[in-house]
N, C-alpha and C. Protein backbone atom coordinates (compact mmCIF):
# COMPACT_ATOMS: atom_id res chain seq x y z
N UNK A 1 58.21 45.44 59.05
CA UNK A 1 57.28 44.36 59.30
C UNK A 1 55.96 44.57 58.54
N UNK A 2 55.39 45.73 58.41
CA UNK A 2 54.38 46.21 58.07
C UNK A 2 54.28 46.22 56.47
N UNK A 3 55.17 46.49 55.79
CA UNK A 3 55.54 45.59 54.28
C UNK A 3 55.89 44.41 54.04
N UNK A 4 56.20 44.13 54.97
CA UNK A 4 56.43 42.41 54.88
C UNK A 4 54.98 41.63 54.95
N UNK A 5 54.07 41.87 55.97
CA UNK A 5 52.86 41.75 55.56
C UNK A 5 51.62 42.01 54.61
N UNK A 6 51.99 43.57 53.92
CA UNK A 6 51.29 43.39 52.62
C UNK A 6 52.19 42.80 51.83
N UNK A 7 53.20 42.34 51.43
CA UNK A 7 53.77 40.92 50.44
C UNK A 7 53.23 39.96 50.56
N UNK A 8 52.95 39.42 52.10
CA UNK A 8 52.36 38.16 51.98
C UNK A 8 50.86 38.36 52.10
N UNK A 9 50.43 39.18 52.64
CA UNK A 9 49.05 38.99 51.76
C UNK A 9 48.79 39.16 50.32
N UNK A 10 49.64 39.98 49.68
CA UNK A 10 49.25 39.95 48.15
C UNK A 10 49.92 38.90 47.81
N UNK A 11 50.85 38.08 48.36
CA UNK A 11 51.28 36.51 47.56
C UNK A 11 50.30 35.41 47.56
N UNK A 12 49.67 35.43 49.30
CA UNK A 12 48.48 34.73 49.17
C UNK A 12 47.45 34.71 48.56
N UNK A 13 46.73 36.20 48.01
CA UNK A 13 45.79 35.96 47.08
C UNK A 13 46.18 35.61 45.87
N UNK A 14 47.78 36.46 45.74
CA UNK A 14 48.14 35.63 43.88
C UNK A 14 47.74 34.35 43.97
N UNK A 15 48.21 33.76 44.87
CA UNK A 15 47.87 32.49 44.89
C UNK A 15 46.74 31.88 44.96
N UNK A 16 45.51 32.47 45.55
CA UNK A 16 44.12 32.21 45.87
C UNK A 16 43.57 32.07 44.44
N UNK A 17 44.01 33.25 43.75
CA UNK A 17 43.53 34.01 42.74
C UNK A 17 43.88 32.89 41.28
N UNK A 18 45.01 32.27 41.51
CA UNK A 18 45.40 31.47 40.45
C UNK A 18 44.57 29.89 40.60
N UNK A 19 43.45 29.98 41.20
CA UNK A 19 42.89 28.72 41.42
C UNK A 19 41.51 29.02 40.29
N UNK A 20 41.10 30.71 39.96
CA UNK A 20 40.75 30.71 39.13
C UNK A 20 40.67 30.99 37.51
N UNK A 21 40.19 30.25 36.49
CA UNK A 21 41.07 30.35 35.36
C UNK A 21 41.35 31.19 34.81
N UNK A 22 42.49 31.68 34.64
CA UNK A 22 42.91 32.84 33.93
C UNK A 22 41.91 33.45 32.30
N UNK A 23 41.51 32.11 31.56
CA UNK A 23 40.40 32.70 30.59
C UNK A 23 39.74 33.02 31.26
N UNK A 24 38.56 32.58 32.16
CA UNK A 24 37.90 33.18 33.06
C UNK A 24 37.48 34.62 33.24
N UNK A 25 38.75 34.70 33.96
CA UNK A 25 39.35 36.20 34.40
C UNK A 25 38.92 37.01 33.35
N UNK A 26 39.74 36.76 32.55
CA UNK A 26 40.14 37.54 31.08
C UNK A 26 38.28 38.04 30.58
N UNK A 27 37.81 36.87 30.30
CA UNK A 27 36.88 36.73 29.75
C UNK A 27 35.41 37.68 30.18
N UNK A 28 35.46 37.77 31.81
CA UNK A 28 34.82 38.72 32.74
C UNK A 28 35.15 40.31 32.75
N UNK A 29 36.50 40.17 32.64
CA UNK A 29 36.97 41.67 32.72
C UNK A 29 36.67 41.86 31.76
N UNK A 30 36.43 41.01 30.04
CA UNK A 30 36.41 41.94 28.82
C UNK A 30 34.78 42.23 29.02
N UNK A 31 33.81 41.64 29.52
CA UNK A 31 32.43 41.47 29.03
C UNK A 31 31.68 42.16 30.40
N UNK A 32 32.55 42.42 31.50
CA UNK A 32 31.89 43.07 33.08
C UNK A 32 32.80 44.41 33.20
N UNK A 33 33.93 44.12 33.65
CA UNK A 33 34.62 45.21 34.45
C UNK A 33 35.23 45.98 33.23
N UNK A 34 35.69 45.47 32.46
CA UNK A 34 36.38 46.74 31.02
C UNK A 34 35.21 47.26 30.41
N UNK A 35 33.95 47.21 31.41
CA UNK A 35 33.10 48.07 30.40
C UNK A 35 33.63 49.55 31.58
N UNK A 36 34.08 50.08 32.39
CA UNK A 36 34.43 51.23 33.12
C UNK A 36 35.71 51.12 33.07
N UNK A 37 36.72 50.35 33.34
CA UNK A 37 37.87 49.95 33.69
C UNK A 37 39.03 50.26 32.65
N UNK A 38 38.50 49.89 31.46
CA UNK A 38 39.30 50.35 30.49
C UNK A 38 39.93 51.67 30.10
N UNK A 39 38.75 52.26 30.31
CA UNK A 39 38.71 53.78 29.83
C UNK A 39 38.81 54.66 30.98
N UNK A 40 38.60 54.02 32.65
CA UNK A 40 38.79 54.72 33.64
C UNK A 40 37.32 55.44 33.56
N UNK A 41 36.19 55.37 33.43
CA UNK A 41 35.22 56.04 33.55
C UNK A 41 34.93 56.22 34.77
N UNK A 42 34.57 57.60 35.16
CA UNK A 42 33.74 57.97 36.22
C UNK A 42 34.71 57.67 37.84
N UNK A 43 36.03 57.64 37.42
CA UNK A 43 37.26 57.47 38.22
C UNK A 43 37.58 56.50 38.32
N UNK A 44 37.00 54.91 37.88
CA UNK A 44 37.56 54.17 37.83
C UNK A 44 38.72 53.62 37.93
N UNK A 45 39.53 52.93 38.45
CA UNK A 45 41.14 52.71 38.22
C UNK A 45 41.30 51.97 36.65
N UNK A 46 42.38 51.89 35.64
CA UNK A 46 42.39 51.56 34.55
C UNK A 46 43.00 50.51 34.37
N UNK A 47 42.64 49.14 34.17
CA UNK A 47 43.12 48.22 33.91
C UNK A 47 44.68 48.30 33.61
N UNK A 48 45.70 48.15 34.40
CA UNK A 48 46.92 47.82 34.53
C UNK A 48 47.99 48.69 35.02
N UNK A 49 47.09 50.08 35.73
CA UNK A 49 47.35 51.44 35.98
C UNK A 49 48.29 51.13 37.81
N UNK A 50 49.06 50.40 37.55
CA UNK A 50 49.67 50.01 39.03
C UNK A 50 49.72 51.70 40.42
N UNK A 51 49.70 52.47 39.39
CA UNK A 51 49.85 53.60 40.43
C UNK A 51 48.05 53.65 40.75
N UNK A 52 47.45 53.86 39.85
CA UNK A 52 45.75 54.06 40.59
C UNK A 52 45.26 52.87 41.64
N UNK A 53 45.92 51.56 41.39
CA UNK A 53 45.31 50.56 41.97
C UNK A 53 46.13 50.61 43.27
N UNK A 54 47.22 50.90 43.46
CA UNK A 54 48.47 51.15 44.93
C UNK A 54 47.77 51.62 46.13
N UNK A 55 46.62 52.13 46.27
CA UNK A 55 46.02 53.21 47.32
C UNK A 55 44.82 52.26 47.82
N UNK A 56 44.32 51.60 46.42
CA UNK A 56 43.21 50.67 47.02
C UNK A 56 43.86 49.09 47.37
N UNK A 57 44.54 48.87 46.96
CA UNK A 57 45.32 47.84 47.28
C UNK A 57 46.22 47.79 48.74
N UNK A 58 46.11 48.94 49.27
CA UNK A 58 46.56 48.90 50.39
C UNK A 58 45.94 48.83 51.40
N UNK A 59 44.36 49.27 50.55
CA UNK A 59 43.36 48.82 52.10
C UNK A 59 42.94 47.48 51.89
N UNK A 60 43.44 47.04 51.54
CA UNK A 60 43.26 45.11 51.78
C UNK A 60 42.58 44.35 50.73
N UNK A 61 42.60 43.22 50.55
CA UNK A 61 41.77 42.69 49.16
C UNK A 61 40.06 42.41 50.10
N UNK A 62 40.39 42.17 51.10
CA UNK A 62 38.96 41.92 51.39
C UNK A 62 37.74 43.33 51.24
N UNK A 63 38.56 44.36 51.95
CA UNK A 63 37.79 46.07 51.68
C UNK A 63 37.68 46.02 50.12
N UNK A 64 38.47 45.81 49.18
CA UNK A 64 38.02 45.65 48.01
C UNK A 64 37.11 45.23 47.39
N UNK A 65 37.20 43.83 47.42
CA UNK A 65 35.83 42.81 47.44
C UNK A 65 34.42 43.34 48.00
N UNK A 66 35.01 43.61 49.37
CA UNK A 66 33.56 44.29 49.89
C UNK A 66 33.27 45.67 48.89
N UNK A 67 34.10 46.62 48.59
CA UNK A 67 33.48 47.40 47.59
C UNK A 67 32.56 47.13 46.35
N UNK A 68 33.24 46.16 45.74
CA UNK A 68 32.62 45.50 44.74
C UNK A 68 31.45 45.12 44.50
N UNK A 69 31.70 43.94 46.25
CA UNK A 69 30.02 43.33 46.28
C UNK A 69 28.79 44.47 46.58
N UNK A 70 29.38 45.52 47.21
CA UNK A 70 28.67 46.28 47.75
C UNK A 70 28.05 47.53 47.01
N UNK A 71 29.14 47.89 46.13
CA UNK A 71 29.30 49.50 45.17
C UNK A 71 30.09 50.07 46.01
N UNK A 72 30.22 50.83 45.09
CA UNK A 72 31.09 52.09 45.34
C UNK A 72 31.27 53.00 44.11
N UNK A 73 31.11 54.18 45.08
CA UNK A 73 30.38 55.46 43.95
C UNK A 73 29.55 55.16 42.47
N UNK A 74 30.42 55.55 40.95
CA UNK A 74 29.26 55.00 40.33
C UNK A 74 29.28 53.69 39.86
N UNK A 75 30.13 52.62 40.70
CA UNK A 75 29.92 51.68 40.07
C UNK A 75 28.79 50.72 40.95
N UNK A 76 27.88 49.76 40.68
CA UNK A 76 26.79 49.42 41.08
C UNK A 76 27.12 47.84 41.96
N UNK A 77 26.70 47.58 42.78
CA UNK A 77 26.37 46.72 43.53
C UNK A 77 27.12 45.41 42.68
N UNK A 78 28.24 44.59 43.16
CA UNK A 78 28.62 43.33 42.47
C UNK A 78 29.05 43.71 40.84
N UNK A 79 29.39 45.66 41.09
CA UNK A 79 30.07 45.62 39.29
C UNK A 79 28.77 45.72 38.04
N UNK A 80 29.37 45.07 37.11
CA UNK A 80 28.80 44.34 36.35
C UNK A 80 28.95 43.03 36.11
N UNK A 81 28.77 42.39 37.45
CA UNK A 81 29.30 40.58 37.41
C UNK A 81 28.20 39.89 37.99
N UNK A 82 27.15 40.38 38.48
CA UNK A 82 26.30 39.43 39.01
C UNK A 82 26.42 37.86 40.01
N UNK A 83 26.99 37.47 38.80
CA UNK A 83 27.14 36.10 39.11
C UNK A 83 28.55 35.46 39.90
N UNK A 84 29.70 36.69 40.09
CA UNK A 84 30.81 36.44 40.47
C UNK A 84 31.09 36.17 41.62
N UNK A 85 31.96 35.27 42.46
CA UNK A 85 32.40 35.03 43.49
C UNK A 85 33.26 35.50 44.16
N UNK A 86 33.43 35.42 45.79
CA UNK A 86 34.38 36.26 45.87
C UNK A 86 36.06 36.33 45.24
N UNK A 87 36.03 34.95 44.91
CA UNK A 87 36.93 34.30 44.98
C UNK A 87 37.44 35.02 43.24
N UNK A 88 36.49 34.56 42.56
CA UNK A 88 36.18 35.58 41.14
C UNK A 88 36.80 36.87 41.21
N UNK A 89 36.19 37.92 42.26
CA UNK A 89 36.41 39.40 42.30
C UNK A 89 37.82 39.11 42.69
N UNK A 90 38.57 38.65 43.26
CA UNK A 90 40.30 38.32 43.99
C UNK A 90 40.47 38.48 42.74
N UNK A 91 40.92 37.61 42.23
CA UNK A 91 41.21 36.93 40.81
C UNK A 91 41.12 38.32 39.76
N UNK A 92 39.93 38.97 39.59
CA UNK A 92 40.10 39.86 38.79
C UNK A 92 40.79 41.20 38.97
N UNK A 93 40.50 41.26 40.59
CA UNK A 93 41.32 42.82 40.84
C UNK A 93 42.88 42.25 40.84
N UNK A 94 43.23 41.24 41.01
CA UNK A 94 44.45 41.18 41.14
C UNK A 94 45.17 41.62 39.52
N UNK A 95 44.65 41.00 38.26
CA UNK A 95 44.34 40.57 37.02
C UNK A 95 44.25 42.22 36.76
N UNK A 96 43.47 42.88 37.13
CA UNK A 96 43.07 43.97 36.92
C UNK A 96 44.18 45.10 36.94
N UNK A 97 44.58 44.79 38.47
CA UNK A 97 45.65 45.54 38.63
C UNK A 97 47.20 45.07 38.78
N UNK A 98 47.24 44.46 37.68
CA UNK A 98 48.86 43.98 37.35
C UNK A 98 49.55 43.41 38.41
N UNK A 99 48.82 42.80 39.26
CA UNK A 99 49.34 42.31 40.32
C UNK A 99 49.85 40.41 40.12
């Protein structure tokens, strides 16, 4: 039961997530989040690294988000996105992590 529920929550945000535009996405991660993400800096998870992202993805997309908006370790308050929504951050961690 308990995998059956993270499926459908990660189907629902695929789905949440596809309301925003995939250039978008793309376009944020190259110019915000692939400035750490790419290269894994400073522990970062690495853009498409399904095993690094598995551990945070299991504590929920919302604990995520809240990391994001919030920081976590060295990455700073809202990333490097400023301007992003939550709805934005879904969209990219999903994007992010090959989901």
């Amino acid at each position: 039961m308990q995998n059956f529920c993270k499926l459908l929550t990660l189907c629902f945000f695929s789905l949440a997530a596809s309301f925003v535009s995939a250039d978008a996405v793309d376009d944020t991660i190259a110019k915000s989040c692939g400035v750490c993400h790419t290269s894994g800096v400073a522990g970062a998870p690495k853009i498409g690294d399904a095993e690094a992202w598995k551990p945070r993805l299991e504590k929920g997309m919302d604990e995520l988000v809240n990391s994001v908006v919030n920081g976590k370790g060295a990455m700073p308050p809202k990333g490097m996105c400023a301007d992003c929504s939550a709805d934005d951050y879904k969209a990219i961690i999903m994007r992010m992590s090959g989901q």
